[in-house]
C-alpha atoms as a PDB file:
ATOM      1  CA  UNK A   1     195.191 145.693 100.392  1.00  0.00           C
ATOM      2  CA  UNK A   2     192.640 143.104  99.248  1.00  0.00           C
ATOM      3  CA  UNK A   3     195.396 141.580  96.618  1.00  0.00           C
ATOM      4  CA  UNK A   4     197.897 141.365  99.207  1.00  0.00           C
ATOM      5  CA  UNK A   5     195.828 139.380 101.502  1.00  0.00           C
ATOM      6  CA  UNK A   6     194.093 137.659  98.813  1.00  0.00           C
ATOM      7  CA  UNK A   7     198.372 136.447  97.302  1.00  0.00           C
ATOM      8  CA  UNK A   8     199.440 135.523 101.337  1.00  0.00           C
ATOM      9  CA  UNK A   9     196.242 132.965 101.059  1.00  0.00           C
ATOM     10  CA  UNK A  10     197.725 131.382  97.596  1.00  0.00           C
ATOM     11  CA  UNK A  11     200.226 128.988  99.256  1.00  0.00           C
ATOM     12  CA  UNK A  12     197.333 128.003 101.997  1.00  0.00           C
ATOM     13  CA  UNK A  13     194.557 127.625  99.220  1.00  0.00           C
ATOM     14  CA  UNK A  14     197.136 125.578  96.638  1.00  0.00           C
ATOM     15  CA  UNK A  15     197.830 123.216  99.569  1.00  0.00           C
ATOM     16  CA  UNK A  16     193.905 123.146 100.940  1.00  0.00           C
ATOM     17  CA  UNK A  17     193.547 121.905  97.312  1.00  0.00           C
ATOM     18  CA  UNK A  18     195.988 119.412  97.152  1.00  0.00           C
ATOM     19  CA  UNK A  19     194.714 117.713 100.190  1.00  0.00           C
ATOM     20  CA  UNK A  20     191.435 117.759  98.734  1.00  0.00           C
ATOM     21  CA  UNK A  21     192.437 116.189  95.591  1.00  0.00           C
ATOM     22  CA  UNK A  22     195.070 113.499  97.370  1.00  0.00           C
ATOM     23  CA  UNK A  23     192.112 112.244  99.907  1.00  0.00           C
ATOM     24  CA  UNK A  24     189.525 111.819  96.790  1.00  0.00           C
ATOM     25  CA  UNK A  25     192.175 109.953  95.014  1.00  0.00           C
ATOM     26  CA  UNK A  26     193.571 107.568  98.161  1.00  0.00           C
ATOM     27  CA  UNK A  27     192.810 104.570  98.445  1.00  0.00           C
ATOM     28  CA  UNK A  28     189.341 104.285 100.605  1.00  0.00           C
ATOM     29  CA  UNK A  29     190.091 100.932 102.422  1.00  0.00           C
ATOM     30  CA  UNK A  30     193.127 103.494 104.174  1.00  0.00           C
ATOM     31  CA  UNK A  31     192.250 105.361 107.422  1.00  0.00           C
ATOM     32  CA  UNK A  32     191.866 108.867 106.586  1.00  0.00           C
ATOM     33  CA  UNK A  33     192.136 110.973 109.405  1.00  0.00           C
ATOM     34  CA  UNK A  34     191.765 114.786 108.643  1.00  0.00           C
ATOM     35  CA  UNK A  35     192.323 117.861 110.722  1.00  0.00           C
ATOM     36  CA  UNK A  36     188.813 118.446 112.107  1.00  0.00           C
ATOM     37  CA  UNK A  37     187.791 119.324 115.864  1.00  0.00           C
ATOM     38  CA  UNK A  38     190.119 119.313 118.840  1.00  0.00           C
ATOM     39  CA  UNK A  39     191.009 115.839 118.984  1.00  0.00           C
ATOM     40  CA  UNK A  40     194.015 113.867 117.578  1.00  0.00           C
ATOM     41  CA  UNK A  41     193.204 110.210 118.747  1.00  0.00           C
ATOM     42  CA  UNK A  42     190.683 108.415 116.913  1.00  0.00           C
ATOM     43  CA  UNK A  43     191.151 104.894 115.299  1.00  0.00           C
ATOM     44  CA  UNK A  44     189.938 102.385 113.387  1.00  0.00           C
ATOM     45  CA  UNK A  45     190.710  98.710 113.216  1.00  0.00           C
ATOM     46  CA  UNK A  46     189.326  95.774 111.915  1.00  0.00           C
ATOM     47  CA  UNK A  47     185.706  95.599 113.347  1.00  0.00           C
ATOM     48  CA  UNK A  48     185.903  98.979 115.613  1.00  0.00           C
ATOM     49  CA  UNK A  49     186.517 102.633 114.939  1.00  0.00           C
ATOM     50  CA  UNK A  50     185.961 106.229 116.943  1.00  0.00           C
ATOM     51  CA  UNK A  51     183.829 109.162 116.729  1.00  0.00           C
ATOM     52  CA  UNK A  52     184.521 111.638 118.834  1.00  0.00           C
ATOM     53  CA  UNK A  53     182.615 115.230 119.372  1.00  0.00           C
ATOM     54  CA  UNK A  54     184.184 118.770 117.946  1.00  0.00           C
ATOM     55  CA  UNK A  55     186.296 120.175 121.001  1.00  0.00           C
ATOM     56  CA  UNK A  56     187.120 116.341 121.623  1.00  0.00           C
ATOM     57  CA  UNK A  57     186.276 116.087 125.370  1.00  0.00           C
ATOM     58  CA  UNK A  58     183.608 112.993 123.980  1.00  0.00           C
ATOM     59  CA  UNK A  59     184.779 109.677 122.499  1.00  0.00           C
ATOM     60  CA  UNK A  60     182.746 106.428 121.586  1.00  0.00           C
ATOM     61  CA  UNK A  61     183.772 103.435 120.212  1.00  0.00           C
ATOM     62  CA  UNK A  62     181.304 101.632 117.536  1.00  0.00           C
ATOM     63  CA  UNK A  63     181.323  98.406 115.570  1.00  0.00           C
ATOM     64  CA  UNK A  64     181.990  98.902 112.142  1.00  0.00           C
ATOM     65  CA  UNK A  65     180.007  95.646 110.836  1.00  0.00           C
ATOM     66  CA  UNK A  66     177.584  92.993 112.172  1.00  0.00           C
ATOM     67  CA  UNK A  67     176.138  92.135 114.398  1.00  0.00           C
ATOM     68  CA  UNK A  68     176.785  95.356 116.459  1.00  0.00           C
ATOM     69  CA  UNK A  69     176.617  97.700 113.320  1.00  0.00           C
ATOM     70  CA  UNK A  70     172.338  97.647 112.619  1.00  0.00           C
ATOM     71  CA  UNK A  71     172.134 100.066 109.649  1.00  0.00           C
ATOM     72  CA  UNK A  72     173.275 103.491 107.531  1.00  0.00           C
ATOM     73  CA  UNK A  73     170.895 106.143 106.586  1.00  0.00           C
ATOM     74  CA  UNK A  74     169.885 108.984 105.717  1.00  0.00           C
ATOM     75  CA  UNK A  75     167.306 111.311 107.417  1.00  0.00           C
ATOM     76  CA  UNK A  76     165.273 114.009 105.638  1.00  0.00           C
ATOM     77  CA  UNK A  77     162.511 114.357 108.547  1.00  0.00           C
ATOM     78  CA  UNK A  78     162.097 117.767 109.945  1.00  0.00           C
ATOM     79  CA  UNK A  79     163.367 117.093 112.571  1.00  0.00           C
ATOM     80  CA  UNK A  80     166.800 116.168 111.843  1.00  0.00           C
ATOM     81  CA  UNK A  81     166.438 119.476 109.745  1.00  0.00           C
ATOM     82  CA  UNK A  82     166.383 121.302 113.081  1.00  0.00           C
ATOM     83  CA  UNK A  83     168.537 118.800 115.034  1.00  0.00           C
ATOM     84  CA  UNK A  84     171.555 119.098 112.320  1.00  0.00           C
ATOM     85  CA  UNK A  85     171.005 122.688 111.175  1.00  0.00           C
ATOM     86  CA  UNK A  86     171.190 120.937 107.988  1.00  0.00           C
ATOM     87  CA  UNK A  87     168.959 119.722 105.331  1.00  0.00           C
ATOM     88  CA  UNK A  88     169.460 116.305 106.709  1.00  0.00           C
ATOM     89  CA  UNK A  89     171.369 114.112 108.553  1.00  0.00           C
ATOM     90  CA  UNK A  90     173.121 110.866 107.882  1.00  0.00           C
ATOM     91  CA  UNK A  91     172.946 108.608 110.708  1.00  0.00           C
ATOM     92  CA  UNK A  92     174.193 104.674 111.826  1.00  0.00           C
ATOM     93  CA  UNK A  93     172.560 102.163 114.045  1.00  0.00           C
ATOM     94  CA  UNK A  94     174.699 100.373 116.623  1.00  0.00           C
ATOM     95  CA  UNK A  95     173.797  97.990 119.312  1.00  0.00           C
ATOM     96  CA  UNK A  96     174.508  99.269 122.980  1.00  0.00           C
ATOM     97  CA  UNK A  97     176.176  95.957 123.822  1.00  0.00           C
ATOM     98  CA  UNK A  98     178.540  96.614 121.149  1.00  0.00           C
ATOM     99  CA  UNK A  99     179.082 100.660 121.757  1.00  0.00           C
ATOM    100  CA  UNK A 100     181.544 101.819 124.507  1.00  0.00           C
ATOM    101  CA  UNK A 101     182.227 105.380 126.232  1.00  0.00           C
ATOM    102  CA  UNK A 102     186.073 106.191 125.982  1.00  0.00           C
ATOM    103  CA  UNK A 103     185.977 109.170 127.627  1.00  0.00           C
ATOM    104  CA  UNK A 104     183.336 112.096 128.295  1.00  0.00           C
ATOM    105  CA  UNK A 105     180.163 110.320 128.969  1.00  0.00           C
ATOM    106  CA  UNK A 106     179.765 112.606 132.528  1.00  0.00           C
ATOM    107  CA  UNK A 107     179.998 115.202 129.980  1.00  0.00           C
ATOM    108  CA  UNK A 108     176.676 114.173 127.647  1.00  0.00           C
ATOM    109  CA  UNK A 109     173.790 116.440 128.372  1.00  0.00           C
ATOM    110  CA  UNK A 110     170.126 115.233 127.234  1.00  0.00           C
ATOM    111  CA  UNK A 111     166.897 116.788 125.302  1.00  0.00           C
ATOM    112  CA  UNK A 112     164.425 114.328 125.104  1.00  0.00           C
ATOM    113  CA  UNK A 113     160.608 114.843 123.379  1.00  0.00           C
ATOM    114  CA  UNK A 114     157.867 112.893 121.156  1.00  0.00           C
ATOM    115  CA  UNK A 115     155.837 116.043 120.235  1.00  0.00           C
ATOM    116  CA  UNK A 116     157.815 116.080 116.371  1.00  0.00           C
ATOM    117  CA  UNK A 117     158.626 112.148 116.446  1.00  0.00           C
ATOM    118  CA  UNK A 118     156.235 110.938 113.236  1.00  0.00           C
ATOM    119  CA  UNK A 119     156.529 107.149 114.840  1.00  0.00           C
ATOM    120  CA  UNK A 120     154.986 109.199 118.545  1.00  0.00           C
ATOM    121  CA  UNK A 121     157.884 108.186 120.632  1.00  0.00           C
ATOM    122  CA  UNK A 122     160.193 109.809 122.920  1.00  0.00           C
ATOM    123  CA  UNK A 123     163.578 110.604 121.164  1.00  0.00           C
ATOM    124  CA  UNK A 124     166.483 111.205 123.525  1.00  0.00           C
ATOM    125  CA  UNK A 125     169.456 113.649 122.209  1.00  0.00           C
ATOM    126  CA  UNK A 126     172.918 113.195 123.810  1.00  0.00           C
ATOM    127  CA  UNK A 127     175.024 116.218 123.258  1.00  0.00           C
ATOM    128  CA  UNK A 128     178.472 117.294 123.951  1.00  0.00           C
ATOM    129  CA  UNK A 129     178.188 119.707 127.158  1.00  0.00           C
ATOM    130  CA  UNK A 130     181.219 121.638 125.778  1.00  0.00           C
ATOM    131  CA  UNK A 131     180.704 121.808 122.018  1.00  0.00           C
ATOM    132  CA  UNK A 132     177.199 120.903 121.394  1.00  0.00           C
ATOM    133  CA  UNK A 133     177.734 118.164 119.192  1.00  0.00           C
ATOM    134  CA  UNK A 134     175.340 115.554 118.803  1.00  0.00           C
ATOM    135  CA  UNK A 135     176.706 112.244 119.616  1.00  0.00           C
ATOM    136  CA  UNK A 136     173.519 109.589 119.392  1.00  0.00           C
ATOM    137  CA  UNK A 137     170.173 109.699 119.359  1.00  0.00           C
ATOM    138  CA  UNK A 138     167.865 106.928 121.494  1.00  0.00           C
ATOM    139  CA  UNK A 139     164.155 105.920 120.614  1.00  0.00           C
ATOM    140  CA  UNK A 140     161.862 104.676 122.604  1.00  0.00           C
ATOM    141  CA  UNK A 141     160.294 102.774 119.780  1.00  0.00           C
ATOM    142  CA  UNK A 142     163.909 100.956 119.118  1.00  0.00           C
ATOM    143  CA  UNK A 143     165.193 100.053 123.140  1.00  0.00           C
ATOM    144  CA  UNK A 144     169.283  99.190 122.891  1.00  0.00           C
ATOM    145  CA  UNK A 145     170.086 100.484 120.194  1.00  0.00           C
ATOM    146  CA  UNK A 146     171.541 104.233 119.679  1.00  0.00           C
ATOM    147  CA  UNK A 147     171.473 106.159 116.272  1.00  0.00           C
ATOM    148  CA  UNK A 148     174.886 107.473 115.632  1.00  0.00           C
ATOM    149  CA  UNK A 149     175.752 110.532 113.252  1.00  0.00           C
ATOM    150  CA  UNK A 150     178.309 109.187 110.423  1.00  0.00           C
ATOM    151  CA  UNK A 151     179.886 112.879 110.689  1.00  0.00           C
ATOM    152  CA  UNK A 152     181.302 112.461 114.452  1.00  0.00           C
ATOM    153  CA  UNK A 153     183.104 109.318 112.554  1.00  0.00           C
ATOM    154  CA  UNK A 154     186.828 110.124 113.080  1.00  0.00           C
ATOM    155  CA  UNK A 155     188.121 108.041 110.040  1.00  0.00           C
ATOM    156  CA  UNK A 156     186.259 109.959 107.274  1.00  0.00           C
ATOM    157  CA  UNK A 157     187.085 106.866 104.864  1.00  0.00           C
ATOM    158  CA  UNK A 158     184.533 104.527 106.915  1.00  0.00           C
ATOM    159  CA  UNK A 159     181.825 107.357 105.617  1.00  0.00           C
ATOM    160  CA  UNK A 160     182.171 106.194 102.202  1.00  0.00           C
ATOM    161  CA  UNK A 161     183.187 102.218 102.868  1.00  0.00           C
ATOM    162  CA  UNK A 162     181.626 100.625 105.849  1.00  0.00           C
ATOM    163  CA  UNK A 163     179.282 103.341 106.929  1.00  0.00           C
ATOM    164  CA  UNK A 164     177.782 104.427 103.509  1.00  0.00           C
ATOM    165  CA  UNK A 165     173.990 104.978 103.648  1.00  0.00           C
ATOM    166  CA  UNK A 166     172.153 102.121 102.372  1.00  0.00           C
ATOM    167  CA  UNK A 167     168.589 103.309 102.663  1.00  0.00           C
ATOM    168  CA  UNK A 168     167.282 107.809 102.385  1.00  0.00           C
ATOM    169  CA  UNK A 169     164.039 108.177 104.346  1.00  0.00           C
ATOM    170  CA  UNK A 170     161.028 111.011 104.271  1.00  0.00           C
ATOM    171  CA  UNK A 171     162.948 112.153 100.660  1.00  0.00           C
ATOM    172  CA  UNK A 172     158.914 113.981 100.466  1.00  0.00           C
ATOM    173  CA  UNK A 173     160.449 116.469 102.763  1.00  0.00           C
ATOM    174  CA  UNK A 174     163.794 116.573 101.172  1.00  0.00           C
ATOM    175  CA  UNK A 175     164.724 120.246  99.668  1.00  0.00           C
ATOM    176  CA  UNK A 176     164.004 120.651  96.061  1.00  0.00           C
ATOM    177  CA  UNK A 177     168.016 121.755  94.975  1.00  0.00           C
ATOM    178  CA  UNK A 178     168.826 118.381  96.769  1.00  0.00           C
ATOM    179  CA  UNK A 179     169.203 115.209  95.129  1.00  0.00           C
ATOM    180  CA  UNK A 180     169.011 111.851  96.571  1.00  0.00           C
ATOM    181  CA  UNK A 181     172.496 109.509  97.554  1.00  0.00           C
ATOM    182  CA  UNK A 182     173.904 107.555  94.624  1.00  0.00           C
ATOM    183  CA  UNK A 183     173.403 103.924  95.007  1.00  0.00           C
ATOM    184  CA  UNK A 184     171.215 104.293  98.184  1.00  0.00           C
ATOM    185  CA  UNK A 185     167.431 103.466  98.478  1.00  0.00           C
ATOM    186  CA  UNK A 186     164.928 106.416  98.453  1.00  0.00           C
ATOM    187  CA  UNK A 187     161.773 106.319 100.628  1.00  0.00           C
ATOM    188  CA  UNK A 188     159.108 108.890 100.539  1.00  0.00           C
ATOM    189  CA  UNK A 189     158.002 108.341 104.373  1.00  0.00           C
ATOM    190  CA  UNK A 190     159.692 106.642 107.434  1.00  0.00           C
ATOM    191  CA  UNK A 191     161.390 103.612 105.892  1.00  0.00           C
ATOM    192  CA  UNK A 192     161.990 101.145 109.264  1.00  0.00           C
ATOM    193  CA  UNK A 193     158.140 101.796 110.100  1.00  0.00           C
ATOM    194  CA  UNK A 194     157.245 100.336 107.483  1.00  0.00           C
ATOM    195  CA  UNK A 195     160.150  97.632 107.344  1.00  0.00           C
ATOM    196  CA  UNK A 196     160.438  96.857 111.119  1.00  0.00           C
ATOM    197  CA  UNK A 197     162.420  93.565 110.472  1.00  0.00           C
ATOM    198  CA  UNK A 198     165.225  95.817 109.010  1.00  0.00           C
ATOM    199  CA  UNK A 199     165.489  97.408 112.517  1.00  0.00           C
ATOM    200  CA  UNK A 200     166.720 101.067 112.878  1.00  0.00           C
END
């Protein structure tokens, strides 16, 4: 029974594969726009592009570049441990002047605390009512700006282009079998306390 099953999966697996190997191969400065979630719609253009939340009822619009982009990173806190049910998370910085609610925002729940916030201040969590996704994170330490999550990103090209980490924070609390980004900066503790001028 097992082999039967296992030969009706061969086609599925050989073409999972081929997609796998064709999107490593294209040509990065393309959209790439993979099957993932519930919605269809996302875009990218010149100095804008989408993220939208799993089941799709939540879409922003971000700037893709100054001023509006801030920063890339990449968080090994403990909390974005728990927050990602990951082993970190890999965020980007946008401007609220420059980010816009396409659809769902009636939809965002909040969690806000600043009992597990190193820096001491309140950290606000806007999730996807529906699905649960995390859309953007606001600190009270960093007023107008919101800290995206480079996975909601609907072009998955921009993750390794425009929206590449440039800096890895708190690696001391990064797991062992994990190694750091290629090409990105590590920092043992919380990188934009000590470099404020770099913003979040």
């Amino acid at each position: 029974m097992s082999q039967i099953c296992h030969r009706s999966l061969e086609p599925l697996i050989a073409a999972q594969r081929g997609n796998i190997a064709m999107a490593q191969s294209a040509d990065k400065s393309e959209p790439y726009f993979p099957l993932a979630g519930g919605a269809s719609d996302g875009y990218t253009k010149e100095d804008e592009a989408t993220a939208t939340c799993f089941c799709g009822a939540v879409q922003l619009a971000f700037p893709t570049q100054g001023p509006g982009l801030v920063n890339t990173f990449i968080c090994n806190c403990s909390d974005c441990h728990k927050l990602t049910v990951s082993m970190f998370a890999s965020n980007f910085t946008v401007e609220d002047s420059h980010l816009k609610h396409l659809r769902g925002r009636e939809n965002l729940k909040t969690y806000s605390q600043s009992k597990t916030v190193q820096s001491g201040n309140n950290m606000t969590n806007y999730f996807c009512s529906t699905c649960g996704s995390l859309m953007y994170r606001v600190s009270s330490g960093w007023p107008g700006k919101s800290i995206m999550r480079i996975g909601s990103i609907d072009d998955f090209h921009l993750m390794e282009t425009k929206l590449k980490p440039r800096v890895e924070q708190f690696v001391k609390q990064r797991v062992a079998w994990l190694q750091g980004a290629e090409g990105v900066k590590q920092f043992h503790d919380n990188y934009f306390a000590s470099h404020p001028a770099n913003n979040l």
